[in-house]
C-alpha atoms as a PDB file:
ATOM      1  CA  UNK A   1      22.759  -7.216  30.545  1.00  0.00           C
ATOM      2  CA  UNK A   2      25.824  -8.897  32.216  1.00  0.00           C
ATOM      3  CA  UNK A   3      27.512 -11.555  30.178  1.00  0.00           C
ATOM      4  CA  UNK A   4      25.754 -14.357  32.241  1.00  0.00           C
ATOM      5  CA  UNK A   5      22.407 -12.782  31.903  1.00  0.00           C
ATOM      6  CA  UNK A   6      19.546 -14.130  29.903  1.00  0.00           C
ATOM      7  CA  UNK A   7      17.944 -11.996  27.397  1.00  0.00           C
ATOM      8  CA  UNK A   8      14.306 -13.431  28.192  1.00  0.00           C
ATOM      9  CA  UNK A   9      15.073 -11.873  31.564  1.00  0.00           C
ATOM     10  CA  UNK A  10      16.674  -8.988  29.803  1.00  0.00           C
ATOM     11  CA  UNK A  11      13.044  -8.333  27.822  1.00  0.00           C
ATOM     12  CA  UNK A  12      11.203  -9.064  30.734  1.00  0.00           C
ATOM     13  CA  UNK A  13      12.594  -6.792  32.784  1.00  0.00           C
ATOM     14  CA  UNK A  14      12.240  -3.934  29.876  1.00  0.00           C
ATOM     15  CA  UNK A  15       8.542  -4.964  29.777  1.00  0.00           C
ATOM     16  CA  UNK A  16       7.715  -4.621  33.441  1.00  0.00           C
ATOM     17  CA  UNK A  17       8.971  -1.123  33.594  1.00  0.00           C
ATOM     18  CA  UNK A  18       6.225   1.516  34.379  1.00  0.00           C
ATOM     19  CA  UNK A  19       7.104   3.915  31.637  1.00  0.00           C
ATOM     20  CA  UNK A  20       4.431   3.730  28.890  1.00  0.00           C
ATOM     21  CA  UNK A  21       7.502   4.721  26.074  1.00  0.00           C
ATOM     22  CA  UNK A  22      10.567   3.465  25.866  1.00  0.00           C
ATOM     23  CA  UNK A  23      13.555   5.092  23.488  1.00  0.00           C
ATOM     24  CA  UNK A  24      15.571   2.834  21.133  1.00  0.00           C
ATOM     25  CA  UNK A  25      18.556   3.860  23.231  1.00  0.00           C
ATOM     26  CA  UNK A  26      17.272   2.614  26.562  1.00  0.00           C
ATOM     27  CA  UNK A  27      16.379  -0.705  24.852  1.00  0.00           C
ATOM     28  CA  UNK A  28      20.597  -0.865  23.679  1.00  0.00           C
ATOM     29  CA  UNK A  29      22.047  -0.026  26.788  1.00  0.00           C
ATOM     30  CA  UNK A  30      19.674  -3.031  28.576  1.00  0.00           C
ATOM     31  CA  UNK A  31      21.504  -5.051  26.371  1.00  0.00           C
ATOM     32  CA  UNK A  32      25.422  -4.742  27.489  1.00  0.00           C
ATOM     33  CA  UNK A  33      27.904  -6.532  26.481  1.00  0.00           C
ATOM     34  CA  UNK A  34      25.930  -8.609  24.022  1.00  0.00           C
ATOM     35  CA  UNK A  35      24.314  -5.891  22.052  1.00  0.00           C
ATOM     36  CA  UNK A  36      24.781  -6.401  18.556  1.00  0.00           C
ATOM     37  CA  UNK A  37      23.051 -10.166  19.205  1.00  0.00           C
ATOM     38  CA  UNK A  38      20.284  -9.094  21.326  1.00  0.00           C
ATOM     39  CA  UNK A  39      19.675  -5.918  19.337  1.00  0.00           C
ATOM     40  CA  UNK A  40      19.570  -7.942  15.563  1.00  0.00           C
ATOM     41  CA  UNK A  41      17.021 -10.305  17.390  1.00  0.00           C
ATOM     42  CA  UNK A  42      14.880  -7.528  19.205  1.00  0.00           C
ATOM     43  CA  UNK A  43      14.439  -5.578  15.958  1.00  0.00           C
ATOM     44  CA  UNK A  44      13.987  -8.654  13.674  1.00  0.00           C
ATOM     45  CA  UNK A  45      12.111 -11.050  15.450  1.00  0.00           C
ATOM     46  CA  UNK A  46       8.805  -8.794  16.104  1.00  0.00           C
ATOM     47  CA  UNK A  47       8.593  -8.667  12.621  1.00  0.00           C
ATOM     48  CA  UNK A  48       7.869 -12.532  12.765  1.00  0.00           C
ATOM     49  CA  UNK A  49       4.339 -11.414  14.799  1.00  0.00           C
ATOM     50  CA  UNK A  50       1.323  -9.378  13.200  1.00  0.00           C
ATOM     51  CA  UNK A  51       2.218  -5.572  14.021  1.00  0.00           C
ATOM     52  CA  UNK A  52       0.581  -2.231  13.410  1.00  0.00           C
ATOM     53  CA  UNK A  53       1.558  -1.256   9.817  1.00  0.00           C
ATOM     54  CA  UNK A  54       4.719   0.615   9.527  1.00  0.00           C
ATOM     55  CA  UNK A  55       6.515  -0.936  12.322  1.00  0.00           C
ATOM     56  CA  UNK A  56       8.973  -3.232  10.244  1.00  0.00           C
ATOM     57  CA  UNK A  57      10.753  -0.080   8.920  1.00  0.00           C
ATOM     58  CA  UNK A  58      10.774   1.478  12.272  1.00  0.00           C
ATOM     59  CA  UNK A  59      12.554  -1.666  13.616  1.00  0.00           C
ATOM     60  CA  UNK A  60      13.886  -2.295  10.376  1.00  0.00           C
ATOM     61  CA  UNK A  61      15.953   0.880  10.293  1.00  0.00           C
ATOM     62  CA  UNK A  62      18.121   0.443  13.370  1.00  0.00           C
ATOM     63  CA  UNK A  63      19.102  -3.133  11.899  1.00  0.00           C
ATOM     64  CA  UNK A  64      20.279  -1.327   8.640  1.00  0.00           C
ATOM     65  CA  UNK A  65      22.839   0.805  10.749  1.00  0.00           C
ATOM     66  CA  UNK A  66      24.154  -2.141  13.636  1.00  0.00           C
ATOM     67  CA  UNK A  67      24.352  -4.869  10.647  1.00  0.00           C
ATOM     68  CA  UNK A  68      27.178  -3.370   8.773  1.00  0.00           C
ATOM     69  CA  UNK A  69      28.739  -2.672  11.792  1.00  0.00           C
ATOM     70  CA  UNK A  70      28.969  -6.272  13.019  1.00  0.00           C
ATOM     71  CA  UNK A  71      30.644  -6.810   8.938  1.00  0.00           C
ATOM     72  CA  UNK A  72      33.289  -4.378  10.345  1.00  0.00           C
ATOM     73  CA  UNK A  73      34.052  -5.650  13.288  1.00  0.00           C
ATOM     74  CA  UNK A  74      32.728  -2.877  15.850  1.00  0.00           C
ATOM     75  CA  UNK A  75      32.945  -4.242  19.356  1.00  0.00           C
ATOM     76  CA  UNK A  76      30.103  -1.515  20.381  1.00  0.00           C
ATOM     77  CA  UNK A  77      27.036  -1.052  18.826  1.00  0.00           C
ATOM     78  CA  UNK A  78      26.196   2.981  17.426  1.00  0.00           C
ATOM     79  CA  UNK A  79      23.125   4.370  16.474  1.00  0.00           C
ATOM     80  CA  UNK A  80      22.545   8.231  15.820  1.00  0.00           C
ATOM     81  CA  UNK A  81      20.401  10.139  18.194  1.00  0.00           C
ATOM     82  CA  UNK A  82      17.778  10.819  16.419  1.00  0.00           C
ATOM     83  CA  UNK A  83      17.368   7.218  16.112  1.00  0.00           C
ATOM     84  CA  UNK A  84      18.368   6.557  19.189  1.00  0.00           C
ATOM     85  CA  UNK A  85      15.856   9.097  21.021  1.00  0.00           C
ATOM     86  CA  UNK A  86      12.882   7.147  18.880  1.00  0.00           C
ATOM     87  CA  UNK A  87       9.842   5.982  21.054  1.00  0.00           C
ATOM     88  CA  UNK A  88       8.313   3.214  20.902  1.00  0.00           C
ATOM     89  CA  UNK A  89       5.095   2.347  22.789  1.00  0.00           C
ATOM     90  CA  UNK A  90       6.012  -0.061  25.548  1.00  0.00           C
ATOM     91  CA  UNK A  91       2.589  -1.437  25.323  1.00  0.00           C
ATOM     92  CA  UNK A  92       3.511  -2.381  21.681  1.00  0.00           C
ATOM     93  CA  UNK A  93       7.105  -3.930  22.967  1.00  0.00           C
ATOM     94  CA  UNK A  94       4.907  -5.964  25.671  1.00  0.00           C
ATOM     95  CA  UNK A  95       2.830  -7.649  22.889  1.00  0.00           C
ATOM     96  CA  UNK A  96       5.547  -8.690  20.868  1.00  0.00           C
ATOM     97  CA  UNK A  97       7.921  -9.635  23.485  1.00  0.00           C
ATOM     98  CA  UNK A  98       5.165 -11.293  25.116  1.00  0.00           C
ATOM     99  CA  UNK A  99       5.151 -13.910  22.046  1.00  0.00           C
ATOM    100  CA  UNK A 100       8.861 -13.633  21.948  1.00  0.00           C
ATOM    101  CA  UNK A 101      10.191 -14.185  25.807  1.00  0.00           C
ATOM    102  CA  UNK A 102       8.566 -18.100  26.335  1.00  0.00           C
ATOM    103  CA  UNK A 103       9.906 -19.027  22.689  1.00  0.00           C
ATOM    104  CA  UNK A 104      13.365 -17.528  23.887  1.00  0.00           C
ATOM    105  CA  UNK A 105      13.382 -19.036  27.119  1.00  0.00           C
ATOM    106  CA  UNK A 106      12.696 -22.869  25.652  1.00  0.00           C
ATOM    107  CA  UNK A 107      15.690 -22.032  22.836  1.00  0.00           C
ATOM    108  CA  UNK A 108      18.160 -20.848  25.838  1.00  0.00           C
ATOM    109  CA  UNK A 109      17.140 -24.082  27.981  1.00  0.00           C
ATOM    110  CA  UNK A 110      18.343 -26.278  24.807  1.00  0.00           C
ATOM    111  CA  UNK A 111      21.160 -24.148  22.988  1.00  0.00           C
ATOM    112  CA  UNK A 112      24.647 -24.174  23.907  1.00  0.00           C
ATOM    113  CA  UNK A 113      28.071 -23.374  22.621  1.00  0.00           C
ATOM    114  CA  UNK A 114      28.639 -25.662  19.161  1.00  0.00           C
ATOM    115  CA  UNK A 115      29.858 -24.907  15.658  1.00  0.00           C
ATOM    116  CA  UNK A 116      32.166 -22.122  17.061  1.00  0.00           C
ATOM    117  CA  UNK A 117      34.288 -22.365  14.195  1.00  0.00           C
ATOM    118  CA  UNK A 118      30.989 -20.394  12.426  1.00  0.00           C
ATOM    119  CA  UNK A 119      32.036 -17.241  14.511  1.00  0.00           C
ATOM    120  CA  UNK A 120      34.761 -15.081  15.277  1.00  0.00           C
ATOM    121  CA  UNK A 121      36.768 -12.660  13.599  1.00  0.00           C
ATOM    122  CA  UNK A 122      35.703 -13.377  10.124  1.00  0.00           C
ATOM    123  CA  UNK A 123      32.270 -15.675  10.948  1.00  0.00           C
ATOM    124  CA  UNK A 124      30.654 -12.935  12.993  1.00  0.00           C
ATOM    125  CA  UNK A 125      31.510 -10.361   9.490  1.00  0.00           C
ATOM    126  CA  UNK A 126      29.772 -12.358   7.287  1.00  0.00           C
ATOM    127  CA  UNK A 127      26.919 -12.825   9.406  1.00  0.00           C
ATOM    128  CA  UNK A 128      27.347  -9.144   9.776  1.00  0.00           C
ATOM    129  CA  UNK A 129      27.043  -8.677   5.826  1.00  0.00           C
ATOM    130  CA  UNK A 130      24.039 -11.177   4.837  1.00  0.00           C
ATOM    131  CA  UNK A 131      22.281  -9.560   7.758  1.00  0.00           C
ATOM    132  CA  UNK A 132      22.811  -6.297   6.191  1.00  0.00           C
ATOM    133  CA  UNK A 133      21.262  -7.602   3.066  1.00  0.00           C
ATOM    134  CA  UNK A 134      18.662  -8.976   4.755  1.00  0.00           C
ATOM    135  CA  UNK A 135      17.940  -5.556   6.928  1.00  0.00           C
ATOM    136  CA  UNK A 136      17.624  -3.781   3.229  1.00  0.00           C
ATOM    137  CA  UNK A 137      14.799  -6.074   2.769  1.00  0.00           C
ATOM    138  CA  UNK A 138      12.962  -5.620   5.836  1.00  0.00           C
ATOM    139  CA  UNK A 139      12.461  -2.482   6.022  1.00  0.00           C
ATOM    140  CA  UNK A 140      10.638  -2.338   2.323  1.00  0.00           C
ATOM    141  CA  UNK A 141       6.606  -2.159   3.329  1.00  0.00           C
ATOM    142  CA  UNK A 142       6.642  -6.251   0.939  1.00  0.00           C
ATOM    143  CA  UNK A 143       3.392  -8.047   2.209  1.00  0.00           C
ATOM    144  CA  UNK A 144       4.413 -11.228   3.619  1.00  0.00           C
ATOM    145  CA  UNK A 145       7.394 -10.348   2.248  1.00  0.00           C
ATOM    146  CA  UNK A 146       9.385  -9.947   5.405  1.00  0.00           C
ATOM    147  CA  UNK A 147       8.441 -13.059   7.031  1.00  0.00           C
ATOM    148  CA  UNK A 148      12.115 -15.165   6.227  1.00  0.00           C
ATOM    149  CA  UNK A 149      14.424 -11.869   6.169  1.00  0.00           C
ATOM    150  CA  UNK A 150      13.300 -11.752   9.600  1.00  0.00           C
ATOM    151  CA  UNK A 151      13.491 -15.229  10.682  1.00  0.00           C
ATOM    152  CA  UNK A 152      17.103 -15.404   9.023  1.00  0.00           C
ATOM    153  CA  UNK A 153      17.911 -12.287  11.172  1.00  0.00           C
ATOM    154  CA  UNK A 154      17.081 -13.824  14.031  1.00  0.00           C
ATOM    155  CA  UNK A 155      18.362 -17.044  13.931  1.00  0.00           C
ATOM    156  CA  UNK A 156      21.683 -15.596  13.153  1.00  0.00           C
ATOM    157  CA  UNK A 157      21.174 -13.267  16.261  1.00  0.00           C
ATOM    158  CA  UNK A 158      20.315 -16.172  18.246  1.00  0.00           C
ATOM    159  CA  UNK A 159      23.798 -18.010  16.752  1.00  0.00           C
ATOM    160  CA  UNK A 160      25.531 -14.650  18.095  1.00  0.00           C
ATOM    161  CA  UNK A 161      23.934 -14.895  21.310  1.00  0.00           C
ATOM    162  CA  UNK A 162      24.326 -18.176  22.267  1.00  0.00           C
ATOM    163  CA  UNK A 163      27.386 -18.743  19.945  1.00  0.00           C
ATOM    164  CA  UNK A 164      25.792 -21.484  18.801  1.00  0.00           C
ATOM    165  CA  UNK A 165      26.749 -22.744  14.740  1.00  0.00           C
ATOM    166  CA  UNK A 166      23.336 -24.578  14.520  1.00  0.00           C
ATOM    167  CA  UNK A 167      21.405 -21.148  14.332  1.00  0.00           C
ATOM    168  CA  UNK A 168      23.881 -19.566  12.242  1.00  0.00           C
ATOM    169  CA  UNK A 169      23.473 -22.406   9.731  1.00  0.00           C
ATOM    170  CA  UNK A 170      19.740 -21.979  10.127  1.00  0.00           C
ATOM    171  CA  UNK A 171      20.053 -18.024   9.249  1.00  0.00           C
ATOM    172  CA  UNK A 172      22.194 -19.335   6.500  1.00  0.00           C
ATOM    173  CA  UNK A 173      19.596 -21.804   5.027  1.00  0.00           C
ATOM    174  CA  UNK A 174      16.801 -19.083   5.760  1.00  0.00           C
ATOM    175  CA  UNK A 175      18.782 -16.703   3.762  1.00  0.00           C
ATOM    176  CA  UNK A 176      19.055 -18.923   0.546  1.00  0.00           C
ATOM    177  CA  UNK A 177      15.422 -19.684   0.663  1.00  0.00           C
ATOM    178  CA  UNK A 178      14.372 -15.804   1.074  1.00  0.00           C
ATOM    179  CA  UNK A 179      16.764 -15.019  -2.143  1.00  0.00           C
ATOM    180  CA  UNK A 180      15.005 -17.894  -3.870  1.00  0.00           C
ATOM    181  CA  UNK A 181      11.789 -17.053  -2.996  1.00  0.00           C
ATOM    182  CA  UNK A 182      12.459 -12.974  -3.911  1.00  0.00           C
ATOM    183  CA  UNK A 183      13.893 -14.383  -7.241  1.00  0.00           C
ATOM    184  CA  UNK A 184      10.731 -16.334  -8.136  1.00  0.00           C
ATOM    185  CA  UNK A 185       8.629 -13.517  -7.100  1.00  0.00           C
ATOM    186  CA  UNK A 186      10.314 -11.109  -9.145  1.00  0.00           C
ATOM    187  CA  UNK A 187      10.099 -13.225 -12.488  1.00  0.00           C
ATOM    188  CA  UNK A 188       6.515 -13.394 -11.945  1.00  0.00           C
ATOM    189  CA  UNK A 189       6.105  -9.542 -11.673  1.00  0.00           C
ATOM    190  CA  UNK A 190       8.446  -9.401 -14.670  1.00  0.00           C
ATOM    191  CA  UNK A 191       6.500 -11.829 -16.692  1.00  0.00           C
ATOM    192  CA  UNK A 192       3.160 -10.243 -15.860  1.00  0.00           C
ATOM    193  CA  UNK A 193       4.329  -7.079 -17.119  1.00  0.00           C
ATOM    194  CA  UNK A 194       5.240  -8.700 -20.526  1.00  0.00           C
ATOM    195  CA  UNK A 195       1.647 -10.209 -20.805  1.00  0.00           C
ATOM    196  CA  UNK A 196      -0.011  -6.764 -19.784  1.00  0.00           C
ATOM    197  CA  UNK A 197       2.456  -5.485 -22.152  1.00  0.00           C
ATOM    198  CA  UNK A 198       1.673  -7.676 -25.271  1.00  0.00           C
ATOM    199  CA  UNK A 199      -1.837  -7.598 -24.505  1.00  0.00           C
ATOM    200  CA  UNK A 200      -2.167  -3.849 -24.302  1.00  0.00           C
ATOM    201  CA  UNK A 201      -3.696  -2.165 -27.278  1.00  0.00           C
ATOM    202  CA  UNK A 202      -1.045   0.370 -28.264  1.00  0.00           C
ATOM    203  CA  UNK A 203      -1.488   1.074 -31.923  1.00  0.00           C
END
């Protein structure tokens, strides 16, 4: 993926390949220059789309490992190699990216360069560090649960990409309602277990 490239061609490209499995690691190098973006929104937004159970901790687990590395200001992305040797059925990759490419190709006709002062040095490490947080989440088997965690994800992979501050203010917002929403949800498990508590006979 040169730096002019588009990453709906990118995925395109990666689904049109004969191969019937493709390794994690093949999937990075496609990616170039732009990595860490492209990878945080490959891994994230498939999670947005109904998948065969299981899969949001398989891609969940790569974005546990590149997140932290974009708080610490790695220029390339690493992944171990047993992670980085993992298949994945390229029939699988073709229905998600399917969904994925015609979305990505309408958002790369509109986006541009805007709110830069969002990245850089110290922008691009905290997006680096919620996305961590919100990689944590994702990769717990919650029912609906990873829904916004994964849209934040990839708006702020999109705001990486593109380099454009409307996304990462998206992520941002996405992010604040995900902690709300895991907040409220929590309080009602909490609560629950007082009433099953109080109503449970144990004298």
């Amino acid at each position: 993926m040169e730096e002019n490239d588009r990453l709906s061609e990118v995925l395109q490209t990666i689904c049109d390949r004969p191969e019937p499995r493709v390794s994690i690691g093949e999937i990075m190098d496609e990616f170039g220059p732009r990595a860490f973006g492209a990878a945080l929104l490959v891994f994230s937004a498939p999670n947005l789309l109904p998948l065969p159970p299981g899969s949001s901790t398989v891609l969940g687990a790569p974005l546990v490992l590149l997140s932290p590395q974009v708080a610490l200001g790695a220029e390339h992305p690493w992944l171990p190699r047993r992670m980085s040797d993992q298949n994945l059925r390229r029939t699988d990759l073709r229905g998600a990216f399917g969904k994925l490419i015609p979305m990505l190709e309408k958002i790369e006709h509109v986006s541009r360069p805007r709110l830069e002062f969002l990245f850089g040095p110290v922008g691009d490490r905290v997006i680096g560090a919620v996305c961590t947080a919100l990689a944590l989440i994702l990769i717990i088997p919650i029912p609906l649960g990873n829904l916004l965690p994964a849209a934040a994800v990839s708006a702020f992979a999109l705001g990486l990409i593109q380099r454009d501050g409307v996304f990462a203010l998206a992520g941002y917002l996405l992010t604040a309602i995900s902690v709300c929403v895991l907040i409220l949800g929590a309080s009602v498990v909490v609560a629950s277990l007082r009433h099953i508590a109080e109503l449970w006979p144990w004298s």
